[in-house]
C-alpha atoms as a PDB file:
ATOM      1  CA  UNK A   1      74.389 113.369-257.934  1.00  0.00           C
ATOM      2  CA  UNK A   2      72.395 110.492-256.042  1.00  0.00           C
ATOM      3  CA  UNK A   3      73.344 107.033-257.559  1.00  0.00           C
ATOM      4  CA  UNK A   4      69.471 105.582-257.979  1.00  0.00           C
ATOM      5  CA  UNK A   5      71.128 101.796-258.417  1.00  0.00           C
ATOM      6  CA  UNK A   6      72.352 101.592-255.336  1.00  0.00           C
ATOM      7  CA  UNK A   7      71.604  97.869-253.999  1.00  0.00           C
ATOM      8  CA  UNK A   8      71.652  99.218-250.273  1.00  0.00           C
ATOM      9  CA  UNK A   9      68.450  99.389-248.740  1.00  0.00           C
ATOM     10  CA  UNK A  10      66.740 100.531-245.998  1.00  0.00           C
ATOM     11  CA  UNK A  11      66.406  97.531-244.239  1.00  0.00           C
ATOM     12  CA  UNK A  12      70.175  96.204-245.214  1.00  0.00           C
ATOM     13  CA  UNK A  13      71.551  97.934-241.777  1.00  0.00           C
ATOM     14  CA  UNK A  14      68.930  96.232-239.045  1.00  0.00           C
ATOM     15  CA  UNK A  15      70.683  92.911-237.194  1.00  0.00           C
ATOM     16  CA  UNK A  16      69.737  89.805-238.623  1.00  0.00           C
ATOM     17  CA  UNK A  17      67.160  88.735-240.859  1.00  0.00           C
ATOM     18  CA  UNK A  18      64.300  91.261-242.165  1.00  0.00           C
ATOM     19  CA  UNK A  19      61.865  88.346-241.405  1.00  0.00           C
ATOM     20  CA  UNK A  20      62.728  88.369-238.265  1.00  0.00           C
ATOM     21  CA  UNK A  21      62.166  91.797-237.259  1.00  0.00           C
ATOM     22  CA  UNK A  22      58.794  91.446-239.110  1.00  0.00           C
ATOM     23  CA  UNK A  23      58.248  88.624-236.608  1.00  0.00           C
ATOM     24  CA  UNK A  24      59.164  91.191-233.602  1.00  0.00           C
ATOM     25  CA  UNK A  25      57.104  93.798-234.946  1.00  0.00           C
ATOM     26  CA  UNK A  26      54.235  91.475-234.851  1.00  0.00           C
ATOM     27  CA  UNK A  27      54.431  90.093-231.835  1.00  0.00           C
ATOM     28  CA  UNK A  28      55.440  93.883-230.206  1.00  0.00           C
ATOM     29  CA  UNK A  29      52.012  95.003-231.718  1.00  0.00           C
ATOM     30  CA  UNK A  30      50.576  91.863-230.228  1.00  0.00           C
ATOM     31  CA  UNK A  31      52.027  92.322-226.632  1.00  0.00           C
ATOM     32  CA  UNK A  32      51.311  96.244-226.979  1.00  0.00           C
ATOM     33  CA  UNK A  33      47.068  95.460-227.490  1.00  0.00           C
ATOM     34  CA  UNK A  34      47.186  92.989-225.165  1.00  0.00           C
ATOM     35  CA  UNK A  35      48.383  95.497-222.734  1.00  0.00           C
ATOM     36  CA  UNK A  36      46.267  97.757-223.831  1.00  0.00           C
ATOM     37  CA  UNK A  37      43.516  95.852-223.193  1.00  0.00           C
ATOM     38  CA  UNK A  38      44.479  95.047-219.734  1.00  0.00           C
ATOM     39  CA  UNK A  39      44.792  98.763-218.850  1.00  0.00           C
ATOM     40  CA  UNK A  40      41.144  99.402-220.247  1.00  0.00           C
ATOM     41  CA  UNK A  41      40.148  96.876-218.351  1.00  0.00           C
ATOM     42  CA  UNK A  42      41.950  97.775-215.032  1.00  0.00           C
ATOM     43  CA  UNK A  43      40.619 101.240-215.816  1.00  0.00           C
ATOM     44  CA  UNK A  44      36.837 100.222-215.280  1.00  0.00           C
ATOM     45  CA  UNK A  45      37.839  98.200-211.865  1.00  0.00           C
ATOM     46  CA  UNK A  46      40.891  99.541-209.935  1.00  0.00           C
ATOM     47  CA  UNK A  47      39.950  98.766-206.966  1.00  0.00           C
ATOM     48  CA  UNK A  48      39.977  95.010-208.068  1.00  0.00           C
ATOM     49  CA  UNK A  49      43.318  94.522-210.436  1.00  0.00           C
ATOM     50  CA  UNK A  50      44.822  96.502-206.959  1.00  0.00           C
ATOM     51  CA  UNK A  51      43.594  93.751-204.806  1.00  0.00           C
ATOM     52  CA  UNK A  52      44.300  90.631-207.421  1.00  0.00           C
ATOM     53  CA  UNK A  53      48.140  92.603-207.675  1.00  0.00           C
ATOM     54  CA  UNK A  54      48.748  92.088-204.065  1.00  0.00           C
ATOM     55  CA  UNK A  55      48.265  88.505-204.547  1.00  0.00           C
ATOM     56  CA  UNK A  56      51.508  88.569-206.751  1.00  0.00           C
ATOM     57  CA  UNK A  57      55.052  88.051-206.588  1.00  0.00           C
ATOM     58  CA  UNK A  58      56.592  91.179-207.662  1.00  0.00           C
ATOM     59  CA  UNK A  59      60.108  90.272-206.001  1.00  0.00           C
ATOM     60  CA  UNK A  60      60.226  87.459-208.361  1.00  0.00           C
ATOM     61  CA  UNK A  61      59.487  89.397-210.778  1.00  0.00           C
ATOM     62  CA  UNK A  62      62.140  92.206-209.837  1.00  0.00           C
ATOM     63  CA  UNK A  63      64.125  88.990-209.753  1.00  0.00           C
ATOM     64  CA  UNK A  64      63.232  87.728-213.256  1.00  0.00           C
ATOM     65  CA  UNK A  65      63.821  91.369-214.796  1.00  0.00           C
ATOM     66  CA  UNK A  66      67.524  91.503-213.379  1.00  0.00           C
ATOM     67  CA  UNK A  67      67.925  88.008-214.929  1.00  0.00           C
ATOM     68  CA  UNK A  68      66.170  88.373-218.305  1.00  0.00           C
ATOM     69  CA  UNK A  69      68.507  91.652-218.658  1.00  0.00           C
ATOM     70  CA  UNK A  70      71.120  89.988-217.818  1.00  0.00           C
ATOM     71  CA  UNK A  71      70.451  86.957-220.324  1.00  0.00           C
ATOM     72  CA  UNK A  72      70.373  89.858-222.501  1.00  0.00           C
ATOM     73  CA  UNK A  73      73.500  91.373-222.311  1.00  0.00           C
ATOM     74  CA  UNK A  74      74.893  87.650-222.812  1.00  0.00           C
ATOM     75  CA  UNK A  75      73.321  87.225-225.752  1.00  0.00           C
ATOM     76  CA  UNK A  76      75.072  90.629-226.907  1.00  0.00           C
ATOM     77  CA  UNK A  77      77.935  89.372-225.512  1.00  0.00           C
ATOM     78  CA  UNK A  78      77.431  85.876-228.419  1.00  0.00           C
ATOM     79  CA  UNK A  79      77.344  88.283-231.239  1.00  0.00           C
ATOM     80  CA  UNK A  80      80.205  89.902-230.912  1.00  0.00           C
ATOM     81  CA  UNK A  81      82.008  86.695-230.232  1.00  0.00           C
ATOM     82  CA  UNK A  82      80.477  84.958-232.989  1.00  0.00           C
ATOM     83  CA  UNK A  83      81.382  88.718-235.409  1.00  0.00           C
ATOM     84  CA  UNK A  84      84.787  87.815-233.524  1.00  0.00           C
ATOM     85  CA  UNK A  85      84.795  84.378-234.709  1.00  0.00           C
ATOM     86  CA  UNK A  86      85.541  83.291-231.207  1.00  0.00           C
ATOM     87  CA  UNK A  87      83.466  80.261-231.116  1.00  0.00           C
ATOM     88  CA  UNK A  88      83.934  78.991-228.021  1.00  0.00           C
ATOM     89  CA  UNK A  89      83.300  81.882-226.389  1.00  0.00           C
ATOM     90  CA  UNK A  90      80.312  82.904-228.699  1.00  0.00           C
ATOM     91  CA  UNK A  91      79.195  79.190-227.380  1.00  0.00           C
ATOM     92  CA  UNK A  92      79.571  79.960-223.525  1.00  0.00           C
ATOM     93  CA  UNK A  93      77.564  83.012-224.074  1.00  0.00           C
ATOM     94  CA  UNK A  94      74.683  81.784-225.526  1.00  0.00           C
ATOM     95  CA  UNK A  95      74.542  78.703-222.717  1.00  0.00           C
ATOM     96  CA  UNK A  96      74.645  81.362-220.344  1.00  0.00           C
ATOM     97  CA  UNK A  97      72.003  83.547-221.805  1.00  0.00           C
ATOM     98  CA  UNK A  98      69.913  79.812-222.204  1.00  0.00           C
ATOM     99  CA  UNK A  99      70.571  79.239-218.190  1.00  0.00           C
ATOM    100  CA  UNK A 100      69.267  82.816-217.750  1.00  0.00           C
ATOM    101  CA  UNK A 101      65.920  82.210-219.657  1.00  0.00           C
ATOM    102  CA  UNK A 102      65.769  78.772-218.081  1.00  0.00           C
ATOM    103  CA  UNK A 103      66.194  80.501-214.450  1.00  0.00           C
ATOM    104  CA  UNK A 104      62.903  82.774-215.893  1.00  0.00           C
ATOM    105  CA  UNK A 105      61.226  80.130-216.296  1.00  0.00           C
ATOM    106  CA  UNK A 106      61.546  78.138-213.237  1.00  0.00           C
ATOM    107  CA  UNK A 107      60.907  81.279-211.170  1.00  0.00           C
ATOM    108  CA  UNK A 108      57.791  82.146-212.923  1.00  0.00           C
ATOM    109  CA  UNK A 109      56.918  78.584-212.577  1.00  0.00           C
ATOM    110  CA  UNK A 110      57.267  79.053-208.810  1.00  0.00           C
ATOM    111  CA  UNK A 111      54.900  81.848-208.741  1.00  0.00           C
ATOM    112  CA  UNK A 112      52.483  79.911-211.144  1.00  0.00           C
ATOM    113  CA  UNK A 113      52.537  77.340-208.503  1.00  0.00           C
ATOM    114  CA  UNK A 114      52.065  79.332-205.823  1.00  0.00           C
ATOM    115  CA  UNK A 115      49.089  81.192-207.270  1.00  0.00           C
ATOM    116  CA  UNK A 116      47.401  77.489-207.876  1.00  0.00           C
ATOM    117  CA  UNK A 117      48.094  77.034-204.526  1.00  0.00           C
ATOM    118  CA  UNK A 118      45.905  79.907-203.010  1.00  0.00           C
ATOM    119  CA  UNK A 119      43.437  78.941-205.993  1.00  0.00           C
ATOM    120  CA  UNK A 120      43.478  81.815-208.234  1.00  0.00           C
ATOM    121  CA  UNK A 121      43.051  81.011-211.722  1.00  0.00           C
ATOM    122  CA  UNK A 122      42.521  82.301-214.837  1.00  0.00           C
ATOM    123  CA  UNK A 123      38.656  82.563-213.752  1.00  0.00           C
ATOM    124  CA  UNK A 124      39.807  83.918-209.786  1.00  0.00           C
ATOM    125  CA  UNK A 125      39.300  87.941-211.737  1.00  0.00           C
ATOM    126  CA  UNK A 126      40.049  89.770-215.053  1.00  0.00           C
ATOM    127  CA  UNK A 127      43.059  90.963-213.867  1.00  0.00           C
ATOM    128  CA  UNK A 128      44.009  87.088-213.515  1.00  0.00           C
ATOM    129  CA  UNK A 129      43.682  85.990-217.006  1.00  0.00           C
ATOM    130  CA  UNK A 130      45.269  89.186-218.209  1.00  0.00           C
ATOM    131  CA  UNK A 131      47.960  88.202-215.840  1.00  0.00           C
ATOM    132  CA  UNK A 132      48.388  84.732-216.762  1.00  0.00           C
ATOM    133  CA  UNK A 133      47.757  85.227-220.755  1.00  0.00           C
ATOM    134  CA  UNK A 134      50.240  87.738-220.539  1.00  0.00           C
ATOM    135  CA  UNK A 135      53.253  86.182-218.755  1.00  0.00           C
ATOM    136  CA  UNK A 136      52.001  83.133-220.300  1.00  0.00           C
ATOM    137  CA  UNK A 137      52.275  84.211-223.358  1.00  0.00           C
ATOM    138  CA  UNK A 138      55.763  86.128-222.394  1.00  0.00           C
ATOM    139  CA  UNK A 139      56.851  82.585-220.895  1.00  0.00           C
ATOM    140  CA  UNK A 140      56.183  80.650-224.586  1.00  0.00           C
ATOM    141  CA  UNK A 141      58.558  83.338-225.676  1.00  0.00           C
ATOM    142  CA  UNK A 142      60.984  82.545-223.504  1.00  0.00           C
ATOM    143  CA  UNK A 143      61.175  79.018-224.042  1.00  0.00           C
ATOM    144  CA  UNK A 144      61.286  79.175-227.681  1.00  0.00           C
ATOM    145  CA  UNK A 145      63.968  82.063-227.141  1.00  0.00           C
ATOM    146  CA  UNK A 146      65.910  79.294-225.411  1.00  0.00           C
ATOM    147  CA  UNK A 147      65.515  76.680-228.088  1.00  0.00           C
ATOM    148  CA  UNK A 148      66.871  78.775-230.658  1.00  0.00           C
ATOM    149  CA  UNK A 149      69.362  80.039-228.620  1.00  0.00           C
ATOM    150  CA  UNK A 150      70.160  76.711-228.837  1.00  0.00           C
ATOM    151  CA  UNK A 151      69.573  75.607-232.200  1.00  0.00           C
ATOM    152  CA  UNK A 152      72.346  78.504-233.109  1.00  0.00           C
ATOM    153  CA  UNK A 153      75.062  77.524-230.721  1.00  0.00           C
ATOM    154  CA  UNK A 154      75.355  74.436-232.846  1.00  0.00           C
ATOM    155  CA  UNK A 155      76.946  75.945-235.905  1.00  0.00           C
ATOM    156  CA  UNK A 156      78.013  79.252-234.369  1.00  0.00           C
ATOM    157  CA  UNK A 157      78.231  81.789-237.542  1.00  0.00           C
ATOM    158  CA  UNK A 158      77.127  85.747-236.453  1.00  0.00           C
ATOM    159  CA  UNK A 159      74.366  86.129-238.938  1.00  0.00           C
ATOM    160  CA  UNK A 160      72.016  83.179-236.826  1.00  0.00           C
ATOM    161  CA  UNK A 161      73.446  84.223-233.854  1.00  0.00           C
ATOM    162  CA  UNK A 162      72.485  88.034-234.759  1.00  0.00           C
ATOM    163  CA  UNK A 163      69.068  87.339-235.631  1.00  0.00           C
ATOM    164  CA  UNK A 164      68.623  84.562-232.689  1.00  0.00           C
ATOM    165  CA  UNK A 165      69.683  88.153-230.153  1.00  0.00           C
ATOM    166  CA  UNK A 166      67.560  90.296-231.928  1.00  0.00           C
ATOM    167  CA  UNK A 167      64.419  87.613-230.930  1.00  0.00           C
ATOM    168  CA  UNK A 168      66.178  87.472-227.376  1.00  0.00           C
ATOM    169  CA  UNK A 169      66.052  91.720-227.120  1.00  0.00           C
ATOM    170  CA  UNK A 170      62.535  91.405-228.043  1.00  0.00           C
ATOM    171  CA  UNK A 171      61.362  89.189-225.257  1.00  0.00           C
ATOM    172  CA  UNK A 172      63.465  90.939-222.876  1.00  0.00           C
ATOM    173  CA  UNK A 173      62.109  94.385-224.112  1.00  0.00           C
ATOM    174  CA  UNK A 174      58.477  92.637-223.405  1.00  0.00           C
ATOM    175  CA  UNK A 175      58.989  91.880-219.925  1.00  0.00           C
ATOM    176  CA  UNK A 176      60.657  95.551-219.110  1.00  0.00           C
ATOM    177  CA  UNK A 177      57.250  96.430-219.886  1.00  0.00           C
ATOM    178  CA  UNK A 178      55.120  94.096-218.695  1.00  0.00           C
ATOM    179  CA  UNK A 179      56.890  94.263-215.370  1.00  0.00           C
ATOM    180  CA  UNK A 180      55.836  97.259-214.440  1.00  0.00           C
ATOM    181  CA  UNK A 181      51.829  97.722-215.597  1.00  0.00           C
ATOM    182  CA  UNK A 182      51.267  94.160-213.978  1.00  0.00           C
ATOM    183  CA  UNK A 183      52.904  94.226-210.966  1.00  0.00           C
ATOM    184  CA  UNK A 184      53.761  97.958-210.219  1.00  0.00           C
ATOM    185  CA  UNK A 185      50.944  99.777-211.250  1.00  0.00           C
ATOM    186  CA  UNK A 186      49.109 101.092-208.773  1.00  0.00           C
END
């Protein structure tokens, strides 16, 4: 016989905070329509999102992949030292999965740059403000990734450090596919 009272639910086995995946879920579904919406767009001009994506960088992005995933893996790395109550360590993780996001950001600033440079802008083609809303967008992530990255590795206990990697995996899992549809697609 099935014992109805059980207090378990099925949320009670997801990493971290319930809010917080209801946060990822949201922002997933808002990442997912707005690339959506780029591919419906691309879809009525390829010829033109193939000649705005030769103006971009994908080696930096390649580059920014490898070192979101890796930022990734540290902040997996944090968990189980913080579940390990290895604070130090669960510490040099998380400042090395910050450094990662901050090494992101300064490369996608780079291409931002160099973009401004050749002066396209969010107004240069739709495939430009797609581009730039979306790794925008991706790059706000980031930064507030790193922030609470932060915020954790002050009092390092494995429940905020849990639900700080399961934001992390998110914005990782956004660029894996942004990666690809912006700069790859041909």
């Amino acid at each position: 016989m099935t014992d109805l009272s059980s207090d378990h639910g099925p949320f009670d086995d997801l990493p971290g905070d319930l809010m917080i995946w209801v946060l990822i879920v949201s922002e997933l579904l808002v990442f997912g329509a707005g690339l959506a919406a780029f591919l419906a767009v691309r879809a009525t001009d390829p010829a033109g999102f193939a000649s705005a994506q030769a103006a971009l960088h994908p080696a930096a992005a390649a580059l920014n992949t490898a070192v979101l995933v890796t930022s990734g893996f540290a902040a997996a790395l944090a968990t189980w030292a913080s579940e390990a109550e290895r604070p130090a360590a669960g510490r040099l993780w998380l400042g090395a999965a910050m450094a990662f996001g901050v090494v992101f950001l300064v490369v996608k600033g780079f291409e931002y740059a160099d973009l401004a440079q050749q002066g396209i802008g969010v107004e240069s083609h739709a495939a430009f403000t797609f581009y730039y809303l979306l790794t925008g967008f991706h790059a706000a992530h980031v930064a507030a990734g790193v922030l609470i990255l932060g915020l954790v590795a002050i009092r390092l206990r494995p429940y905020p450090v849990e639900t700080a990697a399961a934001f992390w995996h998110m914005v990782d899992l956004v660029w894996v596919l942004l990666f690809p549809v912006i700069y790859l697609m041909g």
